[in-house]
N, C-alpha and C. Protein backbone atom coordinates (compact mmCIF):
# COMPACT_ATOMS: atom_id res chain seq x y z
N UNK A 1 0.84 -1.18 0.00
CA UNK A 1 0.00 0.00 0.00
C UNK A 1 0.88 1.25 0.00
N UNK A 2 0.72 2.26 -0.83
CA UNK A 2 0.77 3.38 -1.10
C UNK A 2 1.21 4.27 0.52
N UNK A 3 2.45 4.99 0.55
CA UNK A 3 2.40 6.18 1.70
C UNK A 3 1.43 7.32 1.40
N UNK A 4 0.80 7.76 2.64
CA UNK A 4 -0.06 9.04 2.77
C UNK A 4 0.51 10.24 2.61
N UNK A 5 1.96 9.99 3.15
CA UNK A 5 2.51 11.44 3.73
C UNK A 5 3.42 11.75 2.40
N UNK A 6 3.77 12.62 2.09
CA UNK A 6 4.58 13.16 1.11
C UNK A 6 5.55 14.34 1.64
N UNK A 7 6.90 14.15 0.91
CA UNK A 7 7.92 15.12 1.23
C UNK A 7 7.52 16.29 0.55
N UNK A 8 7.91 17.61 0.40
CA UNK A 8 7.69 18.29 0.09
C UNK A 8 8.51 18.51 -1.57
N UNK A 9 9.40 17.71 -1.82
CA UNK A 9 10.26 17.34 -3.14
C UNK A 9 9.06 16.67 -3.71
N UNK A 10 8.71 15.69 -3.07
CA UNK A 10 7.74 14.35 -3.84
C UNK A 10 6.34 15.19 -4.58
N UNK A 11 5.62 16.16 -3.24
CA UNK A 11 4.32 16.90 -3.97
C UNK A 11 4.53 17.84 -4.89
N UNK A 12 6.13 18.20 -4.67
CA UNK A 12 6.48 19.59 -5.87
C UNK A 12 6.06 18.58 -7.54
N UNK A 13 6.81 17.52 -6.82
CA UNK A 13 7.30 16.39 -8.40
C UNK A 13 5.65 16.10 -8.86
N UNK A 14 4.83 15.59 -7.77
CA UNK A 14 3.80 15.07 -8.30
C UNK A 14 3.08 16.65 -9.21
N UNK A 15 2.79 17.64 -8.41
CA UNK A 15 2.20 18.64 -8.96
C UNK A 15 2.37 18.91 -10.34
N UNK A 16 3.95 19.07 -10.26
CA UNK A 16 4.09 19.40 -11.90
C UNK A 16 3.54 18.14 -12.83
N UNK A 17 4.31 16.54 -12.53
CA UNK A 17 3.42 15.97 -13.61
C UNK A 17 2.10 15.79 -13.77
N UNK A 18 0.85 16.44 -12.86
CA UNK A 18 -0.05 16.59 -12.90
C UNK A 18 -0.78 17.22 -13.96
N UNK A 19 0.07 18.09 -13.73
CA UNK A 19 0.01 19.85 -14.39
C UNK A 19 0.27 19.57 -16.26
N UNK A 20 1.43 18.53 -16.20
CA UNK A 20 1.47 17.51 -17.87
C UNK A 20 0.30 16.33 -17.89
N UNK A 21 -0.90 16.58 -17.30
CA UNK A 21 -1.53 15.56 -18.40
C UNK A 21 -1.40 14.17 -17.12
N UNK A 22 -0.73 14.12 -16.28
CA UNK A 22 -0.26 12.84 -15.43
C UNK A 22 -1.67 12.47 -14.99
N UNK A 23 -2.37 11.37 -14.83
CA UNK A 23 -3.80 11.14 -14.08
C UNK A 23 -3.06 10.30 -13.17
N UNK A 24 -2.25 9.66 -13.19
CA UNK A 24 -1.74 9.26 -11.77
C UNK A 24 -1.38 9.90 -10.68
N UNK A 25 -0.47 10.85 -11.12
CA UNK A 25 0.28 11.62 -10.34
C UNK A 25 -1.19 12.78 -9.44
N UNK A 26 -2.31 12.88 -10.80
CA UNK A 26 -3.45 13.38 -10.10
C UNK A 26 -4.23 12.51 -9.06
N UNK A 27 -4.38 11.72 -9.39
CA UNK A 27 -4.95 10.52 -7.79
C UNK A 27 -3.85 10.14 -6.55
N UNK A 28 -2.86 10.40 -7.24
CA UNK A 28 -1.99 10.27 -5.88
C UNK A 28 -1.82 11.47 -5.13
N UNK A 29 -1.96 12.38 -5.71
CA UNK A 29 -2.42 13.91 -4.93
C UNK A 29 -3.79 13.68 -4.05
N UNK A 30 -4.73 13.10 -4.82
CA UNK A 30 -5.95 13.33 -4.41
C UNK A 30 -5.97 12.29 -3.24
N UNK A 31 -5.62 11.23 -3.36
CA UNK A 31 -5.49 10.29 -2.64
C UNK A 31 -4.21 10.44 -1.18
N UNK A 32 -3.67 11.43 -1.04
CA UNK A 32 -2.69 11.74 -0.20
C UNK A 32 -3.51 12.76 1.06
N UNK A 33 -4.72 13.50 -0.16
CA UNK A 33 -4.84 14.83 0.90
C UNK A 33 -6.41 15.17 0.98
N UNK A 34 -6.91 14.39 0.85
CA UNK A 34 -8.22 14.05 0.55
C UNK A 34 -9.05 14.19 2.31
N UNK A 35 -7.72 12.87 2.92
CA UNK A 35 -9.13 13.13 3.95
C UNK A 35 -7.93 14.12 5.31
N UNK A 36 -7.15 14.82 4.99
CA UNK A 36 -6.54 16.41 4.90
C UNK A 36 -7.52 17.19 4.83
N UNK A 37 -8.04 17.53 3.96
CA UNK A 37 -8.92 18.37 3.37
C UNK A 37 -10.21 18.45 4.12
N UNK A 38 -10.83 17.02 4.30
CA UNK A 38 -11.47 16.84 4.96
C UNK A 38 -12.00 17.27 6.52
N UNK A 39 -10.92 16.88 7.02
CA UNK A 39 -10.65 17.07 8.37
C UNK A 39 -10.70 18.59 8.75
N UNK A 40 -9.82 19.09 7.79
CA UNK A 40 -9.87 20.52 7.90
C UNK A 40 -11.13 21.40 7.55
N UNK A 41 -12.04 20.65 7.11
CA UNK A 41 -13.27 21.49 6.46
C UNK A 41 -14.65 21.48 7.45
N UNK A 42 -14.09 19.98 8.51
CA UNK A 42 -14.61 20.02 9.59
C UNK A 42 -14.78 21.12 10.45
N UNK A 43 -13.48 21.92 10.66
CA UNK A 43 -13.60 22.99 11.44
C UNK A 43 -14.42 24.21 11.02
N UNK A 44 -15.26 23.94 9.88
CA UNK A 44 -15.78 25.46 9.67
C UNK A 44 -17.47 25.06 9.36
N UNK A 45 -17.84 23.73 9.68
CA UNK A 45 -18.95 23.38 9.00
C UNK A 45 -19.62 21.14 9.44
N UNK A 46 -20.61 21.44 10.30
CA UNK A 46 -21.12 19.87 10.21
C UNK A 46 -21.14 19.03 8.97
N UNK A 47 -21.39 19.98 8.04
CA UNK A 47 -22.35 19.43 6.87
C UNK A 47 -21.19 18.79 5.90
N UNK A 48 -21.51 17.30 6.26
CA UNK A 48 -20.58 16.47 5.85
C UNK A 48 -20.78 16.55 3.99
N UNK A 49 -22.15 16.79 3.51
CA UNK A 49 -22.28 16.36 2.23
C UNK A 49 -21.44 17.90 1.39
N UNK A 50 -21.65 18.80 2.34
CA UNK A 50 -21.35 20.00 1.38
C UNK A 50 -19.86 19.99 1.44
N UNK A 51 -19.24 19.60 2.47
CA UNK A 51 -17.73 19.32 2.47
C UNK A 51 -17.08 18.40 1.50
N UNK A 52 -17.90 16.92 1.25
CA UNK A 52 -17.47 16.13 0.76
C UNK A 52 -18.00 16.89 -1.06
N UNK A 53 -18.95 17.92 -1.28
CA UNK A 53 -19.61 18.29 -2.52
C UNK A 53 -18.29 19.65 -3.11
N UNK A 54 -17.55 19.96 -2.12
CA UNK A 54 -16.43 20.76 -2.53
C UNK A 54 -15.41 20.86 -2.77
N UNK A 55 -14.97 19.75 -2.13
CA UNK A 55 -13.15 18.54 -2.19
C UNK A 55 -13.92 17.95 -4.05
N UNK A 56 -14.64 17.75 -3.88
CA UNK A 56 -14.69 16.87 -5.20
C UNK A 56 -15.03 18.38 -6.24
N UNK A 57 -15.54 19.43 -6.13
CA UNK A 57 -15.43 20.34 -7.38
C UNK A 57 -13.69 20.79 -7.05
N UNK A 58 -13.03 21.18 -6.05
CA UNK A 58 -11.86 21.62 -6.49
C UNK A 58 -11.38 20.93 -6.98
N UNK A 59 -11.13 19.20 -6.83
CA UNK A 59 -10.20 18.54 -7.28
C UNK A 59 -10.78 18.58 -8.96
N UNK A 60 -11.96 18.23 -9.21
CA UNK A 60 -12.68 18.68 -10.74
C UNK A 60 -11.98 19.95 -11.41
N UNK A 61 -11.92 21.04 -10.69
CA UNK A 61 -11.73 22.35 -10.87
C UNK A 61 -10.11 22.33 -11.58
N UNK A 62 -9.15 21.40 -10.53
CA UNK A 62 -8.31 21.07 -10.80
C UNK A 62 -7.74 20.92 -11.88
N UNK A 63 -8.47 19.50 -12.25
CA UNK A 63 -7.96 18.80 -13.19
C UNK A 63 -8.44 19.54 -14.89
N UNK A 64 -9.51 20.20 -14.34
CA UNK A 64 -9.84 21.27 -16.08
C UNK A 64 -8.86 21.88 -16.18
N UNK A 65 -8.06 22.92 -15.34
CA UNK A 65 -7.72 23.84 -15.53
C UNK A 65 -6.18 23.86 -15.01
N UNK A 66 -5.82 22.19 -15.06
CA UNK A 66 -4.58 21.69 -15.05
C UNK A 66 -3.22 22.83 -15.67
N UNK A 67 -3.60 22.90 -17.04
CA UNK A 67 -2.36 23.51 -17.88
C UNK A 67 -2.10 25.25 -17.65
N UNK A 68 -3.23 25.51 -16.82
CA UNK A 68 -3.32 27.08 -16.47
C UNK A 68 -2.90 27.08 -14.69
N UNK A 69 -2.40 26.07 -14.06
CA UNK A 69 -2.12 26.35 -12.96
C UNK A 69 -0.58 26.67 -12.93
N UNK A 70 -0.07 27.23 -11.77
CA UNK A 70 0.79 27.65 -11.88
C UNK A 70 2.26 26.83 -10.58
N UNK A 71 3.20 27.12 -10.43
CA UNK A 71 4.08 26.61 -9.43
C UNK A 71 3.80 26.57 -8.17
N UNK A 72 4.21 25.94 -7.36
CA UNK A 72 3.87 26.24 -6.09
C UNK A 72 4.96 25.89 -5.37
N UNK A 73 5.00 25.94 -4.22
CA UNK A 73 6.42 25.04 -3.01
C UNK A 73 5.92 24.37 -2.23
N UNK A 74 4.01 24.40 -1.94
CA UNK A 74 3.83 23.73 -1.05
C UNK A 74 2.54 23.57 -1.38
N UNK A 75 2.23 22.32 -1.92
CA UNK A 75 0.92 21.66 -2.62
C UNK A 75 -0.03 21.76 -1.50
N UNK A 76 -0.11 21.20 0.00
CA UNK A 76 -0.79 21.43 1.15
C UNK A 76 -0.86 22.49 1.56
N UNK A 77 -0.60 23.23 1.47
CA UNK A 77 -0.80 24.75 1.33
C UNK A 77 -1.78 25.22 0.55
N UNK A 78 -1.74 25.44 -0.90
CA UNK A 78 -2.20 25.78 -1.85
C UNK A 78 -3.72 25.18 -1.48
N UNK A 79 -3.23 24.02 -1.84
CA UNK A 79 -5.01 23.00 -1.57
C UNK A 79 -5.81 23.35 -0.21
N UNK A 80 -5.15 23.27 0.78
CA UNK A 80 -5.65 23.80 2.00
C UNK A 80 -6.51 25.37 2.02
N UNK A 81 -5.52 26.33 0.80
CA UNK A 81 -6.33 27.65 1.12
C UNK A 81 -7.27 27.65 0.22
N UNK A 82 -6.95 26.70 -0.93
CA UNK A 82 -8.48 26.61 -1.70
C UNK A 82 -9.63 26.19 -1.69
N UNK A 83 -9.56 24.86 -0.84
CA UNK A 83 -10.78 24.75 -0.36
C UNK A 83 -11.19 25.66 1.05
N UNK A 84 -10.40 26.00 1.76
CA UNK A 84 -10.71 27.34 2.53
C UNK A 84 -11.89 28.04 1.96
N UNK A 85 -11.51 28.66 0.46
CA UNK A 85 -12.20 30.08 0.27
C UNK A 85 -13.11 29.28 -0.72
N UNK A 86 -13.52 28.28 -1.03
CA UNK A 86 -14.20 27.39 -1.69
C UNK A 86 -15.61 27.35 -0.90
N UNK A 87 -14.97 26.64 0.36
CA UNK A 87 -16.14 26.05 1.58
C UNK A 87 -16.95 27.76 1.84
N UNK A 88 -16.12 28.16 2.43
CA UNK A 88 -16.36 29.66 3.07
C UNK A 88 -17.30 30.16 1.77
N UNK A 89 -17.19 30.41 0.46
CA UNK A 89 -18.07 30.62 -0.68
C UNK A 89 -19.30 30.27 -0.36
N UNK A 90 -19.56 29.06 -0.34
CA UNK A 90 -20.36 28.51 0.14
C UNK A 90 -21.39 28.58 1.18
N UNK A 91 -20.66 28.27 2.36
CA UNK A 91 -21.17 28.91 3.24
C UNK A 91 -21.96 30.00 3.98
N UNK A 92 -21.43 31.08 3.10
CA UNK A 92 -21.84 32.48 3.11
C UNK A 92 -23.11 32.28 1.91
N UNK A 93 -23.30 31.84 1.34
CA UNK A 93 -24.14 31.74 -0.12
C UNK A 93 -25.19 31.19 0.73
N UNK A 94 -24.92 30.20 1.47
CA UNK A 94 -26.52 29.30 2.17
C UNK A 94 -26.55 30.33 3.11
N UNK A 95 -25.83 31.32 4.12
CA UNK A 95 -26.26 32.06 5.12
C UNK A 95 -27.16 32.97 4.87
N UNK A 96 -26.82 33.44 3.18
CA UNK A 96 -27.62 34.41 2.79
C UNK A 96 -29.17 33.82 2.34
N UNK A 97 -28.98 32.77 2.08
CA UNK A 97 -30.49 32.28 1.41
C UNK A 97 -31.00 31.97 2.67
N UNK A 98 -30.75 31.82 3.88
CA UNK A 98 -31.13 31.26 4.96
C UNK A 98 -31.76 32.18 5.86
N UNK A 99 -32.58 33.02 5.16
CA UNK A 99 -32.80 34.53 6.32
C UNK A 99 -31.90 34.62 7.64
N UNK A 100 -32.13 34.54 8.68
CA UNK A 100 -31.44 35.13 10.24
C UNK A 100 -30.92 33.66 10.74
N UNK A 101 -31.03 32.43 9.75
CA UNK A 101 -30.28 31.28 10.47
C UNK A 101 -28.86 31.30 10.27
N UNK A 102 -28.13 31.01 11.63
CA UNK A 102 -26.91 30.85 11.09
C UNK A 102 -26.54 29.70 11.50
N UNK A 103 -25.59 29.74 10.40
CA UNK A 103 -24.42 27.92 10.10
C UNK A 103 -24.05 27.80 11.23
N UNK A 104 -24.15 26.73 11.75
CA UNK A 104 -23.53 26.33 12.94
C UNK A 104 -21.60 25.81 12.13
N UNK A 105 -21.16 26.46 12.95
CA UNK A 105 -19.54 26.48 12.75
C UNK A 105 -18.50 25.70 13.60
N UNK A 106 -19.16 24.40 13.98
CA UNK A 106 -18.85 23.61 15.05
C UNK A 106 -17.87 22.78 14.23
N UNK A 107 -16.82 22.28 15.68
CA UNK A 107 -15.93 21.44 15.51
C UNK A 107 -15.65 20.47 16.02
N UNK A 108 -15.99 19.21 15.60
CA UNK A 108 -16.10 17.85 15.97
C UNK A 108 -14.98 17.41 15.55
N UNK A 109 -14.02 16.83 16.49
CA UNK A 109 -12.76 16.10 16.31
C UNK A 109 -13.19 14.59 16.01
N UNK A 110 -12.59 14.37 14.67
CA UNK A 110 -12.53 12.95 14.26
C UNK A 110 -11.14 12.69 14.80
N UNK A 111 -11.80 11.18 15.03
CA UNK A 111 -10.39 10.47 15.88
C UNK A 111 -10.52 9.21 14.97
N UNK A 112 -9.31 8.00 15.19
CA UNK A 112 -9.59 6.85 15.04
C UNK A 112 -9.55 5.82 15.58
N UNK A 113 -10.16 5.01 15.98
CA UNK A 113 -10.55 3.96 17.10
C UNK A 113 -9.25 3.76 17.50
N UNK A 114 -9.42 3.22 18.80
CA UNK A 114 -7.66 2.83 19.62
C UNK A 114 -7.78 1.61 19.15
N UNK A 115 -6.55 0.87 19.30
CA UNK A 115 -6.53 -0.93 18.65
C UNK A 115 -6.34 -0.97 20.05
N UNK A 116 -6.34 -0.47 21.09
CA UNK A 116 -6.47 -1.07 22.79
C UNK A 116 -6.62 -2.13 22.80
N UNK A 117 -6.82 -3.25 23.31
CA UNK A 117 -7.68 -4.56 23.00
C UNK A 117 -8.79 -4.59 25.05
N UNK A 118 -8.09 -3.93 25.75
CA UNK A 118 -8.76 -3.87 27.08
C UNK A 118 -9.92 -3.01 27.12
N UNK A 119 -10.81 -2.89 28.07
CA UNK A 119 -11.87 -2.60 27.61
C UNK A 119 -12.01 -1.05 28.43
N UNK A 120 -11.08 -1.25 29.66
CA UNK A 120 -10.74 -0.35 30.73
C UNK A 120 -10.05 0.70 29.81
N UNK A 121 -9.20 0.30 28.93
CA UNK A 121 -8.05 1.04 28.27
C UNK A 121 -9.22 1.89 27.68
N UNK A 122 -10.30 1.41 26.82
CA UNK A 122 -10.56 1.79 25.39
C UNK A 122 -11.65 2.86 26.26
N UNK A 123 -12.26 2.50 27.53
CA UNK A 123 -13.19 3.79 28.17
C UNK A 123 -12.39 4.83 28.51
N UNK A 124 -10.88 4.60 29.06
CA UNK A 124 -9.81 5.66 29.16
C UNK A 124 -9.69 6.79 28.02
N UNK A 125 -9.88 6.16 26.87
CA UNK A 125 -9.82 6.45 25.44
C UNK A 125 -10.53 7.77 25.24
N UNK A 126 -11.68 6.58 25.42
CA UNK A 126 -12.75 7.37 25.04
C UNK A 126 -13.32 8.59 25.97
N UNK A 127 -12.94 8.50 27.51
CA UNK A 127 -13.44 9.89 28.07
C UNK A 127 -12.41 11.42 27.63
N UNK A 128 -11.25 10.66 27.66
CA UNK A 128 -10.25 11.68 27.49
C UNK A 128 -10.52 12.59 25.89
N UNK A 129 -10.75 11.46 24.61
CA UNK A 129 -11.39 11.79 24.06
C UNK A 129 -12.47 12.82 23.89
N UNK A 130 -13.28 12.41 24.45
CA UNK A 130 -14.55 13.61 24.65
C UNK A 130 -14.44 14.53 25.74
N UNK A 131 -13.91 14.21 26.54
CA UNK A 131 -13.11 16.15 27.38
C UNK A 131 -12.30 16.91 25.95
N UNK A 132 -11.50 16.13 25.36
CA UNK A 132 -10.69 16.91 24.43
C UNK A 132 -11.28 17.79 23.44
N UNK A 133 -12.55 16.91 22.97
CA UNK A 133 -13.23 17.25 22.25
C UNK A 133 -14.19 18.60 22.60
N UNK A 134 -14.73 18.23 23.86
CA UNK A 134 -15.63 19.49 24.87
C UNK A 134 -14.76 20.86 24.83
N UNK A 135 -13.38 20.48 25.40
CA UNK A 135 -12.83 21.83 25.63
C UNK A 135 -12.35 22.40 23.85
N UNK A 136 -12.12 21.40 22.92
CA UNK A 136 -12.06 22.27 21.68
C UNK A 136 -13.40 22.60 20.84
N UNK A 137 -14.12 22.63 21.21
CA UNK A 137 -15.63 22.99 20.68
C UNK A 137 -15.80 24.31 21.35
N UNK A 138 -15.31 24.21 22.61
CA UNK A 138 -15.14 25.54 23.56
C UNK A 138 -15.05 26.68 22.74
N UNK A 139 -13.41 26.75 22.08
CA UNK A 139 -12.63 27.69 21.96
C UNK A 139 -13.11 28.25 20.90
N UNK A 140 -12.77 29.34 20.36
CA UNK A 140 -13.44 30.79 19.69
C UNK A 140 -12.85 29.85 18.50
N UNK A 141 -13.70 30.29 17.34
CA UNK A 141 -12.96 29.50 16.07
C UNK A 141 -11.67 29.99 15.61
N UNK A 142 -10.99 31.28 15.27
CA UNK A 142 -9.61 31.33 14.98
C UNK A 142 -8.75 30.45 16.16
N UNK A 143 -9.18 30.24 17.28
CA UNK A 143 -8.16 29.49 18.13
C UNK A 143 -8.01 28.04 18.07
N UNK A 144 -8.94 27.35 17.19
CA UNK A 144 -9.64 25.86 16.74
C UNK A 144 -8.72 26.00 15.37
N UNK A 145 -8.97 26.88 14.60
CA UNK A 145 -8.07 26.96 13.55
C UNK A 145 -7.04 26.60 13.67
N UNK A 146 -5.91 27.75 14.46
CA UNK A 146 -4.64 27.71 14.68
C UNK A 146 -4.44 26.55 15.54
N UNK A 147 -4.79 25.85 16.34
CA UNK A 147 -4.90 24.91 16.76
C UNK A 147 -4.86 23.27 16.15
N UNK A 148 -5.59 23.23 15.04
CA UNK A 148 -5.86 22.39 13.81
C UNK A 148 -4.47 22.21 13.06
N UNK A 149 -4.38 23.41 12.94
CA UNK A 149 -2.95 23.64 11.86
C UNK A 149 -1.62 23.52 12.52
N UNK A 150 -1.59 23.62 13.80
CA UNK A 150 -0.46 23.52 14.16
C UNK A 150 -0.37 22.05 14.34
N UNK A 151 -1.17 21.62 15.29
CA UNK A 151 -1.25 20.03 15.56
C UNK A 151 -1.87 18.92 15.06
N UNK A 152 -2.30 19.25 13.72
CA UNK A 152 -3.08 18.21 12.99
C UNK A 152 -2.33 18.13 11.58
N UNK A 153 -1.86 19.49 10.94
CA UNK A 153 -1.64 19.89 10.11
C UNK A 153 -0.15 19.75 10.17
N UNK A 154 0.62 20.28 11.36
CA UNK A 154 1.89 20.00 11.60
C UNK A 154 2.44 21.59 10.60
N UNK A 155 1.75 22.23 10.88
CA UNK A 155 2.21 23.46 10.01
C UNK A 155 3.19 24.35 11.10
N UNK A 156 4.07 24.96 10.72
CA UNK A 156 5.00 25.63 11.56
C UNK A 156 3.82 27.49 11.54
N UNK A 157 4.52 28.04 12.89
CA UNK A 157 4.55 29.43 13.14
C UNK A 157 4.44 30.06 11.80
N UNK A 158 5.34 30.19 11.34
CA UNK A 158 5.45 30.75 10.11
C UNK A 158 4.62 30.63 9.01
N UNK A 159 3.84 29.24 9.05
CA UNK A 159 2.93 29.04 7.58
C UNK A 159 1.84 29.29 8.26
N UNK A 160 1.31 29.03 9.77
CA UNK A 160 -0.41 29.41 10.13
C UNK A 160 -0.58 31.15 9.85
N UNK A 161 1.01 31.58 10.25
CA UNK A 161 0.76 33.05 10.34
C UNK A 161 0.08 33.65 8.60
N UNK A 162 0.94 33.51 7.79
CA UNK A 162 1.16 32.87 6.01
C UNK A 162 -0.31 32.91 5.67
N UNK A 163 -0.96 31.57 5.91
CA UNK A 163 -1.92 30.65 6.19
C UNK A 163 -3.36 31.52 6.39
N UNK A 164 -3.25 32.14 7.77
CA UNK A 164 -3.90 32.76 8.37
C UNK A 164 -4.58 34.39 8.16
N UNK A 165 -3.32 34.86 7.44
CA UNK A 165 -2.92 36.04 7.29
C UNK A 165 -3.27 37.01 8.50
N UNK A 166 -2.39 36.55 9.29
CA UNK A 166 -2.22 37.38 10.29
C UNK A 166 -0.58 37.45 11.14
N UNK A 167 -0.39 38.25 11.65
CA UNK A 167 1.41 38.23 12.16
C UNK A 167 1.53 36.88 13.15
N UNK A 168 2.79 36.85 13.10
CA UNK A 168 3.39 35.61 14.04
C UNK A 168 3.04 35.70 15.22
N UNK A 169 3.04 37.05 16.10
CA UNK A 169 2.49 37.14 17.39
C UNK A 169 1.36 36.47 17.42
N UNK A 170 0.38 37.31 16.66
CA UNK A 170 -1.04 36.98 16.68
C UNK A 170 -0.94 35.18 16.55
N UNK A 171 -0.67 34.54 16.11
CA UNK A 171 -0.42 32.73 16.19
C UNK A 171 0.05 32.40 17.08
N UNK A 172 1.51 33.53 18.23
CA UNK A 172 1.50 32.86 19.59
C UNK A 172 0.66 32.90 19.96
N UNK A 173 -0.03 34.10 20.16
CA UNK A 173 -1.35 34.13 21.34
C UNK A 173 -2.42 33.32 20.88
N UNK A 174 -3.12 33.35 19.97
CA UNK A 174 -3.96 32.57 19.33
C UNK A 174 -3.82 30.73 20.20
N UNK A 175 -2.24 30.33 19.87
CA UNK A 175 -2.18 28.67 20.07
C UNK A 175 -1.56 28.95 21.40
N UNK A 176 -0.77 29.89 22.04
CA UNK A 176 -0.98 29.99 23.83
C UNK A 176 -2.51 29.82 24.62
N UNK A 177 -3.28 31.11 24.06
CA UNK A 177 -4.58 31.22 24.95
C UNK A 177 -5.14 30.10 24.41
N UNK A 178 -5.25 29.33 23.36
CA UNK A 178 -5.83 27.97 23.46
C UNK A 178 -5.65 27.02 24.22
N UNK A 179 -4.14 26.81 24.54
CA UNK A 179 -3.49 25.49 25.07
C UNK A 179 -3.59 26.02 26.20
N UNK A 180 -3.95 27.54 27.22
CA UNK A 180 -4.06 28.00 28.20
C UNK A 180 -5.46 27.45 28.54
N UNK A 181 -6.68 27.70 27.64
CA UNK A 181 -8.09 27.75 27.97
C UNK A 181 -8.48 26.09 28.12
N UNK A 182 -7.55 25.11 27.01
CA UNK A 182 -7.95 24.04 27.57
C UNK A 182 -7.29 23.18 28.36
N UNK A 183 -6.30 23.78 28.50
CA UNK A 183 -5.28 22.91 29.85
C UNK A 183 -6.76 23.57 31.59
N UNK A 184 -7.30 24.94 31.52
CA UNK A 184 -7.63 24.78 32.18
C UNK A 184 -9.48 23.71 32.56
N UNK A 185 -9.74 23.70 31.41
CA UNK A 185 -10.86 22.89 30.49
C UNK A 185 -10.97 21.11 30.85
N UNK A 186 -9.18 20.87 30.93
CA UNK A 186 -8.84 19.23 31.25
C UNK A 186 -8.22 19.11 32.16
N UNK A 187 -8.45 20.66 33.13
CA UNK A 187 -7.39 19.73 34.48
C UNK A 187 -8.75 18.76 35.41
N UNK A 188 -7.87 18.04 36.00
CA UNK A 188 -9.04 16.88 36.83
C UNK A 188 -10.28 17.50 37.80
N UNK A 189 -10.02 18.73 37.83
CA UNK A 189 -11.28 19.33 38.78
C UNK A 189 -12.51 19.72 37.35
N UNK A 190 -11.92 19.82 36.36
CA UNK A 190 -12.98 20.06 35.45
C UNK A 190 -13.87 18.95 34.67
N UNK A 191 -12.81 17.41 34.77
CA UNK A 191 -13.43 16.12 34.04
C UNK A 191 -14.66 15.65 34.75
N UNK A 192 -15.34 15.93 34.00
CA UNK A 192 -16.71 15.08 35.18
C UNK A 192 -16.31 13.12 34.35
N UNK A 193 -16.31 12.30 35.40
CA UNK A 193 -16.52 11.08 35.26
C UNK A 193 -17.57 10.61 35.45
């Protein structure tokens, strides 16, 4: 089976032969960052169908307009801010047809089952789990963001700021007062068992 993760040499390489016509090199993109994309689209939106209805027009979008795209240095990047302003399109389009309802902008952490095999272990799992989850549903959404990106995404200071478009400070404080609000969120006087 195929690796998920890609060097940043490997997505430059795949991009360009993409960019020639490659349909491999296009599914192995798609197939690398797919449920990337995913995950990340979580944070701005429940609605699994409209998430999964927008990963599939960019990657469409993509592949038309293959020979008109241009270089990049960082394929997860690029893809990341496009379906950004893709979803967000969106979003704003149903808020408006939606008179005074608004999108719920919730963030549900997907996890993946523990292979624990104990049963004690796997309730351990699972409460810690859902405190984690409680106290990041908490937090204001730019702090869920920067949060996402730093530790899910593995993106450095420098690219959430990039990313974000906002200064480097603003990303300390942002992923401080987060890891501040839910350290105080998961200390043991706050876990209800």
């Amino acid at each position: 089976m195929a690796r998920l993760t890609l060097s940043t040499y490997e997505e430059v390489m795949l991009w360009n032969q993409f960019r020639k016509d490659d349909d491999l090199s296009f599914a192995r993109l798609y197939q690398c960052y797919v449920q990337l994309l995913y995950n990340y689209c979580t944070q701005f939106t429940v609605d699994k169908a409209l998430i999964k209805d927008c990963i599939h027009d960019l990657f469409v979008e993509l592949w038309q307009h293959r020979h008109t795209l241009g270089d990049t240095t960082s394929v997860r990047y690029y893809l990341m801010a496009s379906i950004k302003r893709k979803l967000v399109r969106h979003l704003n389009a149903l808020q408006k047809n939606t008179s005074s309802e608004e999108i719920p902008l919730e963030y549900h952490h997907l996890y993946t089952n523990s292979a624990e095999s104990g049963v004690i272990a796997h309730e351990e799992y699972m409460q810690t789990t859902t405190s984690l989850n409680n106290a990041l549903e908490k937090l204001p959404r730019r702090q869920r963001e920067a949060i996402f990106l730093k530790f899910y995404v593995n993106m450095t200071n420098e690219e959430i700021s990039s990313f974000m478009k906002i200064n480097i400070q603003s990303v300390y404080n942002l992923v401080f007062g987060a890891l501040s609000t839910m350290k105080k969120q998961l200390s043991p006087d706050h876990i209800i068992i």
